[in-house]
Every structure is written in structure tokens, then in C-alpha cells.
C-alpha atoms as a PDB file:
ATOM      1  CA  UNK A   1      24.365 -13.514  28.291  1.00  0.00           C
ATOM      2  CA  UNK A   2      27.741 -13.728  27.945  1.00  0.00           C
ATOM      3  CA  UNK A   3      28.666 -16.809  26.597  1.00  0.00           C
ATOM      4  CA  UNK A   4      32.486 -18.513  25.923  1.00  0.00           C
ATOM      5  CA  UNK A   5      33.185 -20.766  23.579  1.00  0.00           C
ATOM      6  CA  UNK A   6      34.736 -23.721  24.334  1.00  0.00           C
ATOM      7  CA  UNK A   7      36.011 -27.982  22.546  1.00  0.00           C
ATOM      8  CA  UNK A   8      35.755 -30.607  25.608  1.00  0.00           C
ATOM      9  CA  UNK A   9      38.036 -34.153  25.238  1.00  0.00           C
ATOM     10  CA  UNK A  10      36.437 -36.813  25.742  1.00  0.00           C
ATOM     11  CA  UNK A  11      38.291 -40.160  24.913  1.00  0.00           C
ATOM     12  CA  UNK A  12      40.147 -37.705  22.090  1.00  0.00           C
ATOM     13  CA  UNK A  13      36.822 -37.077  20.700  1.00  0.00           C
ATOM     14  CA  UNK A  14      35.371 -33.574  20.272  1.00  0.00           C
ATOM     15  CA  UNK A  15      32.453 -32.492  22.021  1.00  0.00           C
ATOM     16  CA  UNK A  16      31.378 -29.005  21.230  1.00  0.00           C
ATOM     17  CA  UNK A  17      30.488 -27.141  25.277  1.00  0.00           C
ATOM     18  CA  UNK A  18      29.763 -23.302  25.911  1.00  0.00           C
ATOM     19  CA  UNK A  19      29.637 -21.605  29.558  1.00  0.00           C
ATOM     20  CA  UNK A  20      26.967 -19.603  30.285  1.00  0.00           C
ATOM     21  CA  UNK A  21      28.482 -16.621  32.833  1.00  0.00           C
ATOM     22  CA  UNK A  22      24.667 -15.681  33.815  1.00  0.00           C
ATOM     23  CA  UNK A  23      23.573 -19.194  34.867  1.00  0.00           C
ATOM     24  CA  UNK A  24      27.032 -20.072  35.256  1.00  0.00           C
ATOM     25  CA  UNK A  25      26.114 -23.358  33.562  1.00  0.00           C
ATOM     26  CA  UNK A  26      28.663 -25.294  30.769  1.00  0.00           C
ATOM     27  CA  UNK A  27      26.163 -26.521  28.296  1.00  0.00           C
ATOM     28  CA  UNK A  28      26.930 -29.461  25.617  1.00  0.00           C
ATOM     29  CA  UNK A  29      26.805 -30.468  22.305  1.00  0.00           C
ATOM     30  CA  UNK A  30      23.781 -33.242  22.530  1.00  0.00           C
ATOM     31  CA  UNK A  31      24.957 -34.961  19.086  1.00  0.00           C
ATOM     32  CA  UNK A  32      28.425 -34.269  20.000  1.00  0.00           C
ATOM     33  CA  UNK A  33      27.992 -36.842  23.175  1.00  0.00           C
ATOM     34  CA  UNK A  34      25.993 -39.434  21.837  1.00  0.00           C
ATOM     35  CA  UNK A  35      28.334 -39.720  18.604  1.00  0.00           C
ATOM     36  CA  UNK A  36      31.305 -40.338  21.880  1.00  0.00           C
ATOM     37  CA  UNK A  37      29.172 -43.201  23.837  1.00  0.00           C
ATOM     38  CA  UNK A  38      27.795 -44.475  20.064  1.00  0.00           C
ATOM     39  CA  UNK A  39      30.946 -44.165  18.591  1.00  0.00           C
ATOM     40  CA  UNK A  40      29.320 -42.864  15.683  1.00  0.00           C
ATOM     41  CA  UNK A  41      30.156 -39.713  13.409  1.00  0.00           C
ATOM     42  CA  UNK A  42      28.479 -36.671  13.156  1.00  0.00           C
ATOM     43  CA  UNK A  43      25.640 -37.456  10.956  1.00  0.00           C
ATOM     44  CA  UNK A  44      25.155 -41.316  12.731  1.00  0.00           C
ATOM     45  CA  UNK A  45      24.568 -39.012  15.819  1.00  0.00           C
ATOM     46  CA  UNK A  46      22.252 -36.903  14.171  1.00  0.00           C
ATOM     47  CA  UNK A  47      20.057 -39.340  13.575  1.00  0.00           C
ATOM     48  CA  UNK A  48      20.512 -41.303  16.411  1.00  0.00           C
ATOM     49  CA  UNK A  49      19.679 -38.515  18.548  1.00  0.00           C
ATOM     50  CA  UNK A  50      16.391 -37.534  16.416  1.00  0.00           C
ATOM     51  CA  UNK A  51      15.243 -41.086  16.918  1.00  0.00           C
ATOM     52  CA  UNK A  52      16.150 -40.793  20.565  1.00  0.00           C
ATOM     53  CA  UNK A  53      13.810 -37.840  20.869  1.00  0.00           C
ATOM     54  CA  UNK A  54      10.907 -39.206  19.513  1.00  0.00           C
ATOM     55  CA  UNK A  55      11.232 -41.780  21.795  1.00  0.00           C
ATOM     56  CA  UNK A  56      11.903 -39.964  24.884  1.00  0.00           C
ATOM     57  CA  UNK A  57       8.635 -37.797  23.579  1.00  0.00           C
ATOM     58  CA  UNK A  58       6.236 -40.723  23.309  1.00  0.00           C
ATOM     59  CA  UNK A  59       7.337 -41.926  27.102  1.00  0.00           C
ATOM     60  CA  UNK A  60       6.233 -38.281  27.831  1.00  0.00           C
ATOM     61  CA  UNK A  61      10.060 -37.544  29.097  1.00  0.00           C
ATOM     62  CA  UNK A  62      10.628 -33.702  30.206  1.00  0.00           C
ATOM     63  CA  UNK A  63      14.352 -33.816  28.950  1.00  0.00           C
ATOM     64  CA  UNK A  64      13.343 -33.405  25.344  1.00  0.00           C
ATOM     65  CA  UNK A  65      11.260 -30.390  26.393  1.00  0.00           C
ATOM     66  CA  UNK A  66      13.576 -28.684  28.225  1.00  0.00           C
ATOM     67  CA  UNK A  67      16.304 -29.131  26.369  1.00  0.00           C
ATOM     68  CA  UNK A  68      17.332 -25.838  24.205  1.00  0.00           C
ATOM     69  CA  UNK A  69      19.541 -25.072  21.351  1.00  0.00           C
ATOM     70  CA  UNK A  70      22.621 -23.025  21.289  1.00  0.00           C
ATOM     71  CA  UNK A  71      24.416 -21.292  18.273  1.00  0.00           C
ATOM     72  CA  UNK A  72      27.831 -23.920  17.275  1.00  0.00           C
ATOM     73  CA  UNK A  73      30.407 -24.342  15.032  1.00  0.00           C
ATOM     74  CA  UNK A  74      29.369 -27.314  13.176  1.00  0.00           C
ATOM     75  CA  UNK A  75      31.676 -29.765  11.012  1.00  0.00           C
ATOM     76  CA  UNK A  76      31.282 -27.940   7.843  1.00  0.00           C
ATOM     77  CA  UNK A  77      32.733 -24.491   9.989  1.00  0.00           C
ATOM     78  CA  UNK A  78      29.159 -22.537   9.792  1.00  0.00           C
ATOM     79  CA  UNK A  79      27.355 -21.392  13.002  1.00  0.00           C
ATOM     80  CA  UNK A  80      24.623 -23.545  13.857  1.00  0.00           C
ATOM     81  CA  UNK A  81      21.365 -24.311  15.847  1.00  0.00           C
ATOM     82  CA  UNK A  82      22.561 -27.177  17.912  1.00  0.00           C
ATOM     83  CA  UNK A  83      20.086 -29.235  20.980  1.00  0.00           C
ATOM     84  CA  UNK A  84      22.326 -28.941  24.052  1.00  0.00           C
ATOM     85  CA  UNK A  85      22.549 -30.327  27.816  1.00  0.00           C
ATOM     86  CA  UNK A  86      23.415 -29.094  30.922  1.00  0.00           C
ATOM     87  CA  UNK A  87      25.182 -31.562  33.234  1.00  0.00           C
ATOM     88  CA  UNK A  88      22.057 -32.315  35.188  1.00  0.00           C
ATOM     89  CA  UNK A  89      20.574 -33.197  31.533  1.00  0.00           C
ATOM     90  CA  UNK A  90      23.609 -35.004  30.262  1.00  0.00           C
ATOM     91  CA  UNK A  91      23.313 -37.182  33.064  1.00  0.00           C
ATOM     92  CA  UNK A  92      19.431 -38.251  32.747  1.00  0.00           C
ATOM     93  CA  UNK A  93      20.234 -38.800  28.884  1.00  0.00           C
ATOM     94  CA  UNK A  94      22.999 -40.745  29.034  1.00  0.00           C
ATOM     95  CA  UNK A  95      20.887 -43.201  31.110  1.00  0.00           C
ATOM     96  CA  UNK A  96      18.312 -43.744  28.111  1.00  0.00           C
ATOM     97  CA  UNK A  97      21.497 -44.822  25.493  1.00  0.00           C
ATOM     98  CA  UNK A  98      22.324 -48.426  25.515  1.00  0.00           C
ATOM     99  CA  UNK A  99      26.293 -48.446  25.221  1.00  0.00           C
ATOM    100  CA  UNK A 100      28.991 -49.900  26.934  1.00  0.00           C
ATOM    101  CA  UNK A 101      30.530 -46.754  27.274  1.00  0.00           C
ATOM    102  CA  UNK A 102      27.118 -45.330  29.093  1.00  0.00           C
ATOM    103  CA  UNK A 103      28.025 -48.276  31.921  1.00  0.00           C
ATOM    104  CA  UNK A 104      30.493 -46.148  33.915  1.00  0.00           C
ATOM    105  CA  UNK A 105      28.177 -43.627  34.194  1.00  0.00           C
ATOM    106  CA  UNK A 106      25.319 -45.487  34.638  1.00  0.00           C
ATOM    107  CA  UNK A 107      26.779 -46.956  37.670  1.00  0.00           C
ATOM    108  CA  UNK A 108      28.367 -43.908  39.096  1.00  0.00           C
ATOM    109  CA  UNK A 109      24.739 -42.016  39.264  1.00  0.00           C
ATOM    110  CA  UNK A 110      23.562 -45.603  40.772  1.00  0.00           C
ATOM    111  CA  UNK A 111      26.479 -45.462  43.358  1.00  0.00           C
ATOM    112  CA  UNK A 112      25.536 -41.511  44.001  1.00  0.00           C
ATOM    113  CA  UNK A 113      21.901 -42.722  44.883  1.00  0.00           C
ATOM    114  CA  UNK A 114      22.716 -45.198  47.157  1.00  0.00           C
ATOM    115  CA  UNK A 115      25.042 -42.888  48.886  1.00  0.00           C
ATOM    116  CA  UNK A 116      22.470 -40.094  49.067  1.00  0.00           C
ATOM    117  CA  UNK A 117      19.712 -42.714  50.443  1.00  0.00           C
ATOM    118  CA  UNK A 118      22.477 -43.433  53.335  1.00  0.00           C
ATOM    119  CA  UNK A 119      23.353 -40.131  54.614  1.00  0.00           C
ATOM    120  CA  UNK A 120      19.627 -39.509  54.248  1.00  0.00           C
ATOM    121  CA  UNK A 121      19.066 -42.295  57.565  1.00  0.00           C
ATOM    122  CA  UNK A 122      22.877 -40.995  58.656  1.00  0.00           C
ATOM    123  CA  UNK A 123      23.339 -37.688  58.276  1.00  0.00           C
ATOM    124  CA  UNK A 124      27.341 -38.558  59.728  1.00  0.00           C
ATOM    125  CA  UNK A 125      28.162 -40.368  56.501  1.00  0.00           C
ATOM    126  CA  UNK A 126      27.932 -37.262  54.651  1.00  0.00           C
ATOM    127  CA  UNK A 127      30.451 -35.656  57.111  1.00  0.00           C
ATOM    128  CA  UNK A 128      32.657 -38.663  56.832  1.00  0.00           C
ATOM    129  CA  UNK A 129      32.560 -38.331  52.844  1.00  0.00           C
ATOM    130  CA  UNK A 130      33.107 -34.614  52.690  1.00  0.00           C
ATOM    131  CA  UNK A 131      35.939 -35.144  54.697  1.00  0.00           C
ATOM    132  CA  UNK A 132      37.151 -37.678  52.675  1.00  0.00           C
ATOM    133  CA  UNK A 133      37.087 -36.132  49.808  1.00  0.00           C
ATOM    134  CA  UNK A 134      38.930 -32.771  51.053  1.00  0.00           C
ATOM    135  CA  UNK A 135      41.438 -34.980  52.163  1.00  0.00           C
ATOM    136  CA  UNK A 136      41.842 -36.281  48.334  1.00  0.00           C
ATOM    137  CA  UNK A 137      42.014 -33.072  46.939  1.00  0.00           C
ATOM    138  CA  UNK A 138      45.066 -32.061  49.070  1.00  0.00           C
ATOM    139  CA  UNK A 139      42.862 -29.602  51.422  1.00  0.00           C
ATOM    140  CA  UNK A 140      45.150 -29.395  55.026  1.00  0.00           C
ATOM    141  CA  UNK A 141      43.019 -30.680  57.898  1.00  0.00           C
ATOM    142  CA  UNK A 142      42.975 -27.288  59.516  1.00  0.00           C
ATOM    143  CA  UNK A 143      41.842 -25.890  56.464  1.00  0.00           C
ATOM    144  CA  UNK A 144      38.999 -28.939  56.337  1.00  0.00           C
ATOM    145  CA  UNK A 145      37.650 -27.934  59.787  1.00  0.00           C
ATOM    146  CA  UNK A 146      37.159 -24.739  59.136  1.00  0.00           C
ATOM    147  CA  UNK A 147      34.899 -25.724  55.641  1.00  0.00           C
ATOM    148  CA  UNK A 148      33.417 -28.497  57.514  1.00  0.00           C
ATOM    149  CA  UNK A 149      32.249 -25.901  60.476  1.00  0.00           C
ATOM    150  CA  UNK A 150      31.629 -23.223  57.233  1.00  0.00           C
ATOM    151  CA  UNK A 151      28.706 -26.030  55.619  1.00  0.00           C
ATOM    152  CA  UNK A 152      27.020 -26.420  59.460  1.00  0.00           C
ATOM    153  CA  UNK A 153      26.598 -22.067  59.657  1.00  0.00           C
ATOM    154  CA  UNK A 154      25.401 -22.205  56.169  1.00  0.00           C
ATOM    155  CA  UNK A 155      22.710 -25.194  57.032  1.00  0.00           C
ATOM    156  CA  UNK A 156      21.507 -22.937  60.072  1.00  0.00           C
ATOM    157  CA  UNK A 157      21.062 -19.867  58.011  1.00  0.00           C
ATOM    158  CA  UNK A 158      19.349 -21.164  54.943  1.00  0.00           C
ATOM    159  CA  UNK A 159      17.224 -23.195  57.992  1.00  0.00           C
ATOM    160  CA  UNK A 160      16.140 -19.932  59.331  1.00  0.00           C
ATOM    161  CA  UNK A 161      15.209 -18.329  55.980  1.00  0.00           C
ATOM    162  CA  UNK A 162      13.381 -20.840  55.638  1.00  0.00           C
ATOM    163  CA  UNK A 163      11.288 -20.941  58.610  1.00  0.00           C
ATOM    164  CA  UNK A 164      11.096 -17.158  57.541  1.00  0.00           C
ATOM    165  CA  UNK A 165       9.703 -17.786  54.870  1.00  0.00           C
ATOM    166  CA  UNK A 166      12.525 -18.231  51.907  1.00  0.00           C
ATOM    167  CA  UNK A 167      12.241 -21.119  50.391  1.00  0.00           C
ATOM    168  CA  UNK A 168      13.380 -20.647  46.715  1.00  0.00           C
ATOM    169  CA  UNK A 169      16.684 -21.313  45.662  1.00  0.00           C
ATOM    170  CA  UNK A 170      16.780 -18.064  43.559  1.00  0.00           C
ATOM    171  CA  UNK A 171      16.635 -16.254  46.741  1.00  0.00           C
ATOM    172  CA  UNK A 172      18.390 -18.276  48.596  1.00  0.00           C
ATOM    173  CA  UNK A 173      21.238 -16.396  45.893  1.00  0.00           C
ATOM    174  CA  UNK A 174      20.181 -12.850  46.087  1.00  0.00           C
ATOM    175  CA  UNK A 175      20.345 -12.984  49.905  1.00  0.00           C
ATOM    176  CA  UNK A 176      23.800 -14.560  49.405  1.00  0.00           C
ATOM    177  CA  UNK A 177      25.134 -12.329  47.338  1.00  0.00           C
ATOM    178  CA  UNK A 178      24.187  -9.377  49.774  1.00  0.00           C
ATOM    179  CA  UNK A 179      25.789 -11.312  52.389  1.00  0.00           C
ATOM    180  CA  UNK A 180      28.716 -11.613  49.994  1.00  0.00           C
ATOM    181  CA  UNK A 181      28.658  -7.741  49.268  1.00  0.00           C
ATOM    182  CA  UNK A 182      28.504  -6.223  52.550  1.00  0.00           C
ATOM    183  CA  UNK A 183      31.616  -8.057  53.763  1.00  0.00           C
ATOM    184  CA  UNK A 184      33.595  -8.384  50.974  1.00  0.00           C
ATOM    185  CA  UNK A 185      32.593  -5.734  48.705  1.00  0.00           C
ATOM    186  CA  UNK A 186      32.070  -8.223  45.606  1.00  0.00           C
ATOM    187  CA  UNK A 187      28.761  -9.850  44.183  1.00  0.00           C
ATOM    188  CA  UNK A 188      28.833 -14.183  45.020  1.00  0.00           C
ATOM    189  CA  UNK A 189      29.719 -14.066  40.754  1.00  0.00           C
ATOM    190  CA  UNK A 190      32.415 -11.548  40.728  1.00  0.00           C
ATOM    191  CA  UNK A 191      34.548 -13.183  43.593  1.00  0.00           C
ATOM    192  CA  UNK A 192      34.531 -16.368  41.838  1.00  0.00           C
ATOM    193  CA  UNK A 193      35.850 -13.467  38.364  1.00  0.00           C
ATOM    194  CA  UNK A 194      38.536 -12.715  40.916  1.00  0.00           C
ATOM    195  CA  UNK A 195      39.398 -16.312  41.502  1.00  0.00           C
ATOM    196  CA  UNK A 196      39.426 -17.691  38.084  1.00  0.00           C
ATOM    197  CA  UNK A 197      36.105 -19.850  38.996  1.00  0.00           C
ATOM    198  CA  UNK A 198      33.253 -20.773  37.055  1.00  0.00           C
ATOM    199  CA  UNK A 199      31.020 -24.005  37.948  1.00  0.00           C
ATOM    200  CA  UNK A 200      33.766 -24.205  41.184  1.00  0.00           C
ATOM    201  CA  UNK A 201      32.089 -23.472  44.491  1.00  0.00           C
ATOM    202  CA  UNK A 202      33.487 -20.253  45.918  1.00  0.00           C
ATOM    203  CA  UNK A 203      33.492 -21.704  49.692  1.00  0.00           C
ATOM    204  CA  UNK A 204      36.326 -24.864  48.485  1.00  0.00           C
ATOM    205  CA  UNK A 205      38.061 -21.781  47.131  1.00  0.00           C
ATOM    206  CA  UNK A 206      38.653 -19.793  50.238  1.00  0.00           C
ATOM    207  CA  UNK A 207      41.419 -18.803  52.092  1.00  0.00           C
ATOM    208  CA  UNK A 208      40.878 -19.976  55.952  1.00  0.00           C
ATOM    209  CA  UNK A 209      40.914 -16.042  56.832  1.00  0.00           C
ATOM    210  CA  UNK A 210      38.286 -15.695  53.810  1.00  0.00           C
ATOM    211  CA  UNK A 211      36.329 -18.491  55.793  1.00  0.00           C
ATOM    212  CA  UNK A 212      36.195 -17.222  58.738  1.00  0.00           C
ATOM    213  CA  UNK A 213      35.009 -14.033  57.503  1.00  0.00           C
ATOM    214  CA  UNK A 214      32.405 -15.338  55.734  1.00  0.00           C
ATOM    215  CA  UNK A 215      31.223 -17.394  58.663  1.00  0.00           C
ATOM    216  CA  UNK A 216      30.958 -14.862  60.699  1.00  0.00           C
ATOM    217  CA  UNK A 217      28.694 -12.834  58.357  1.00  0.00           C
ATOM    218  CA  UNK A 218      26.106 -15.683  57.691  1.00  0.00           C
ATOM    219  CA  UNK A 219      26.065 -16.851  61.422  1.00  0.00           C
ATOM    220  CA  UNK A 220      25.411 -12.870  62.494  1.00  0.00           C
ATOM    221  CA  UNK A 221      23.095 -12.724  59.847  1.00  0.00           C
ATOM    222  CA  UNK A 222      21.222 -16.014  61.142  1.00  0.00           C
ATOM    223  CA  UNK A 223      21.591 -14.710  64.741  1.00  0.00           C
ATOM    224  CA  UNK A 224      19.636 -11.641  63.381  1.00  0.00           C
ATOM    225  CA  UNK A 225      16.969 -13.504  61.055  1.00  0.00           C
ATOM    226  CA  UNK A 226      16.025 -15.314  64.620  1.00  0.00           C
ATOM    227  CA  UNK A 227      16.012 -12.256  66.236  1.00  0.00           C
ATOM    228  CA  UNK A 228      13.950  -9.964  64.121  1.00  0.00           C
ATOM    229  CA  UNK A 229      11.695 -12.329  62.283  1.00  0.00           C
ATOM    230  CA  UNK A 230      11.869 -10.680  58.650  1.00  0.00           C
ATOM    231  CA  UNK A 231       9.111 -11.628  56.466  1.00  0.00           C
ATOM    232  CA  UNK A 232       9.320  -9.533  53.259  1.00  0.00           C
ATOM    233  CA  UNK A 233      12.546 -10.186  50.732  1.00  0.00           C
ATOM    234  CA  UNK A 234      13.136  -6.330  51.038  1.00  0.00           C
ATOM    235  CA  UNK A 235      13.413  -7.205  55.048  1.00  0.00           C
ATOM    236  CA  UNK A 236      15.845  -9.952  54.455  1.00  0.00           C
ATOM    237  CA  UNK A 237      17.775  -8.453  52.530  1.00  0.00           C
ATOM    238  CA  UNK A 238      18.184  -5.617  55.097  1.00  0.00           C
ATOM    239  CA  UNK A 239      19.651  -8.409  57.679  1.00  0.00           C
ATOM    240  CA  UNK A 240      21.397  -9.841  54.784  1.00  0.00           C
ATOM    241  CA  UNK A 241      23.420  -6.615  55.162  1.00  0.00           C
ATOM    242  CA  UNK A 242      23.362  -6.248  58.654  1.00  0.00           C
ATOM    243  CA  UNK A 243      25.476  -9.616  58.967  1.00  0.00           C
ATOM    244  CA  UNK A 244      27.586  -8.764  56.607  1.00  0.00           C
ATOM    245  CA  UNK A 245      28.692  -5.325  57.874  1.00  0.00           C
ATOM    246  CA  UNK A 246      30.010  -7.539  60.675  1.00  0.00           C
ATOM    247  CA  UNK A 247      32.490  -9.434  58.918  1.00  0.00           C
ATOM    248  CA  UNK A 248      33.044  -6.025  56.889  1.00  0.00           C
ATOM    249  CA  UNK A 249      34.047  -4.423  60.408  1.00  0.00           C
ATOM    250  CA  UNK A 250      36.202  -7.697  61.350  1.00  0.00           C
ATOM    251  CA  UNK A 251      37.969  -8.052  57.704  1.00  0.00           C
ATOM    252  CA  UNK A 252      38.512  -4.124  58.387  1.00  0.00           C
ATOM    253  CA  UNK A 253      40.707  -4.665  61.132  1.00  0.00           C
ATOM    254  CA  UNK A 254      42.472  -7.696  59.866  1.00  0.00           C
ATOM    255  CA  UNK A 255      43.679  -5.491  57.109  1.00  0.00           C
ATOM    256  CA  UNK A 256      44.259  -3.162  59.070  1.00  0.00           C
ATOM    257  CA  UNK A 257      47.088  -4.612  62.089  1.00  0.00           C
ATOM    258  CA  UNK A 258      48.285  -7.496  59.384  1.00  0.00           C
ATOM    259  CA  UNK A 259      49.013  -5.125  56.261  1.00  0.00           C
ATOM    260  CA  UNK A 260      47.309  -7.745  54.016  1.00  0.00           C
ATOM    261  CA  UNK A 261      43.991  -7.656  52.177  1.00  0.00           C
ATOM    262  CA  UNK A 262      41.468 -10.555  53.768  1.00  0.00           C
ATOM    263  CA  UNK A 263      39.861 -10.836  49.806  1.00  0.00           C
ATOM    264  CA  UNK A 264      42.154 -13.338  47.812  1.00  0.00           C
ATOM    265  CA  UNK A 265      42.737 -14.327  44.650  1.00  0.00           C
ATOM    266  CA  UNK A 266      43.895 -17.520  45.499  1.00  0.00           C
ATOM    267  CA  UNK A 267      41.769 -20.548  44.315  1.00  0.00           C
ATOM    268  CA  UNK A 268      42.329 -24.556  44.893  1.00  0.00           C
ATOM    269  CA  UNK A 269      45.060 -24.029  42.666  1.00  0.00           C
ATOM    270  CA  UNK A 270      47.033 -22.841  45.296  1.00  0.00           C
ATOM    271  CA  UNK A 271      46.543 -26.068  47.185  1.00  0.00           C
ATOM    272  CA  UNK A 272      48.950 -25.356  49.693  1.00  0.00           C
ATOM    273  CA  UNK A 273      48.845 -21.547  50.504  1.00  0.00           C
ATOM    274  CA  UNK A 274      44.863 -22.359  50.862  1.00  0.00           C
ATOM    275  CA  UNK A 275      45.649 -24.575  53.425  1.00  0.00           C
ATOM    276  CA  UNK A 276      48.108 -22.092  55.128  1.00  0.00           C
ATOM    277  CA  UNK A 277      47.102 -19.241  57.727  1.00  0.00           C
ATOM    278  CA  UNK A 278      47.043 -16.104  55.008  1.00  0.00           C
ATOM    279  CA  UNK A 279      45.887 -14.946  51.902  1.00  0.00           C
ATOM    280  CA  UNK A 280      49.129 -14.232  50.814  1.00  0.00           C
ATOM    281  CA  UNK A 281      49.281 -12.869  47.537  1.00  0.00           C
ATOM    282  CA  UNK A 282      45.742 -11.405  47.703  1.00  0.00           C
ATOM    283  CA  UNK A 283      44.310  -9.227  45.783  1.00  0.00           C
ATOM    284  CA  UNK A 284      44.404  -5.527  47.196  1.00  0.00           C
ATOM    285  CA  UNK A 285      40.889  -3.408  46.543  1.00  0.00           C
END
């Protein structure tokens, strides 16, 4: 697992975090957190967060459970055993602390419910908020169309794996990453290493060219899942590459009349060239 190290601001207070490259996953500092929405010290924290557990454990909460510990620096500069928290963690812990500073986020994840409840009776509103938020970011419009069309071709893939009988998320990733492979001769994990990306989603950090591409190889491969009915993993994996040997041939022959390498380097960074025709300044395999 290889891990990087890493000191998080919040409010200038320290909280201790460490990315996890496998699960690509930043993990937290439990004590580190609570002493932040406490405002307590280290050792206040501690304790706090030892009484916290027992009490979590007596309501027969699963967050204590699965909550693991991770090798830190602590205060007095030694290497550690230290309880962290993944963000999905974070979040259902920082709803059992009783702080003013817990509010914000308290009524964020409230806000976030409501909004999922909404889009759940009007599918549209998602749309509408996706598009919004693009729009925030600094994404062009032309560049928004083509990752609004991108999230429909991925809905009607993972739909037919599904009626195909993939249903876990796990696989959901291996089939991806052949997808990912074929076309674009990288693993899902290493094109986000040739970005720069970690948690990021790869898709928000395509060119429009890379989009395209990578359109094309999940809608073939969907076209093909229809069409063949796999029912094995070692079957869907073989139209996994099937669909993306298309976009391989396409990206081919972009390279080929335009002189310029389809797979970039280019991340959200690079608002503007993202939103522009061409991956210039991509990276050449």
C-alpha cells in the first residue's frame, strides 16, 4: 500500500491525513478532528474521543467498528497507532459531536439529503445541478455538454452490466479499467498518475478529445454487452476490450492526421485549455 504522508489546515489547526494510492482514499487523524470542532488539545481529544467510542459502541454504531488505525507522527515526534476516518466516516462522526463548529456540516449533509430525495422524484434536477456546478468551476459550456452526454453513456453501460449480471461496484472498476486500457493504453489509476489526480474523478479531468474517446469506447462496449449477452466476468471483460479497441482505432487516427497525442496530461488545472478543442500539451506515449 503505498501510502503519503500528509498535515491538512483546518481553521490553522493541524489535522494529521494520509492517502492511500490502493483505495485511493485520504484517511484522517480521528483525535486530530475532534480536538478542531472541540477546540480542545491533543490529550482533551484523546479522551473525548475514547468517551465518544464507548458511546457510539453501546448504541451498537458500525463507525467504531470499522474504523482502523494508521501509523502517525504524534505530538511528542514518535510514530504512532492512531484511529482514523475516511471522508464517508468523518462525515457520520461529526454528526454524533455536539459543537457549534459541527453546525455547518451538520447542515450541509442535511441540505445534500434533501437534494438527493429531489432528484430522486426528478431525475432533471440532478442535470440542472451538475450543470450548475461545471459552470462554477469555470468548465466552457461546450466542454459541459460533452461531460453531461459522457455521465448518460456511462448510466447505459453500467445499466447493461447490470442486467448482465454485474452488480458490484468492485467490478464495476475492473471492467473500467479494461475499458480504460484498451483505448488508452493506461489502467483507470495510472491516468489519473499522469494527471496529477488522486480522490479527483478522471472524467472532470478530460480533455473534450479525451471525452469523446472514452465515450465512444463505453457506448461500443454497451452496444456489445446488449448484443452478446456476457454472463461470466472473464466474458465481460472480453467486451470490455472489444469497446475499447474502438476508441483505440479512433484515438489512432486522431494522432495520426493531427500530429498530437489524444492522452493528456492536462487536468482541471488547465481550466481553460480543458475547455478548448485539443489536448495541447499532451503527453506523448
Amino acid at each position: 500500500m503505498d501510502k503519503g504522508n500528509s498535515v491538512k489546515l483546518f481553521e490553522d489547526r493541524r489535522v494529521r491525513a494520509e492517502w492511500d494510492a490502493e483505495k485511493e482514499e485520504w484517511y484522517f487523524s480521528v483525535v486530530d478532528v475532534i480536538g478542531v470542532l472541540t477546540d480542545n488539545d491533543y490529550q482533551t481529544g484523546r479522551k473525548y474521543w475514547n468517551k465518544l467510542k464507548q458511546r457510539l459502541s453501546e448504541e451498537g454504531s458500525e463507525l467504531v467498528t470499522n474504523c482502523h488505525q494508521l501509523k502517525m507522527i504524534a505530538p511528542d515526534g514518535k510514530k504512532r497507532m492512531t484511529d482514523v476516518a475516511d471522508t464517508e466516516q468523518l462525515l457520520r462522526l461529526i454528526q454524533s459531536i455536539p459543537s457549534p463548529k459541527a453546525e455547518p456540516f451538520k447542515m450541509w449533509l442535511a441540505q445534500i439529503g434533501r437534494e438527493r430525495i429531489d432528484e430522486t422524484a426528478d431525475p432533471e434536477l440532478a442535470i440542472d445541478r451538475a450543470l450548475e456546478t461545471y459552470l462554477k468551476k469555470g468548465y466552457s459550456r461546450n466542454w459541459i455538454n460533452q461531460r453531461l452526454k459522457s455521465i448518460e453513456v456511462r448510466k447505459e453501460l453500467t445499466d447493461e452490466w447490470e442486467k448482465h449480471g454485474v452488480t458490484d461496484k468492485r467490478d464495476f472498476a475492473i471492467l473500467t479499467d479494461e475499458i480504460t486500457r484498451a483505448w488508452a493504453g493506461r489502467t483507470t489509476r495510472q491516468y489519473k498518475e499522469l494527471k496529477g489526480l488522486k480522490k479527483e474523478s478522471l472524467r472532470d479531468n478530460m480533455t473534450n478529445v479525451e471525452l469523446v474517446l472514452n465515450m465512444l469506447a463505453e457506448v461500443t462496449t454497451a452496444d456489445i454487452t446488449r448484443q452478446d449477452g456476457p454472463e461470466t466476468m472473464t466474458e465481460h471483460k472480453g467486451v470490455a476490450r472489444r469497446g475499447g479497441s474502438v476508441a483505440k482505432a479512433a484515438r489512432l487516427q486522431y494522432e495520426k492526421q493531427t500530429g498530437k497525442s489524444a492522452v493528456s496530461a492536462l487536468n482541471a488545472k488547465n481550466i481553460k485549455k480543458l475547455g478548448g478543442a485539443g489536448p495541447e500539451g499532451a503527453d506523448d506515449e
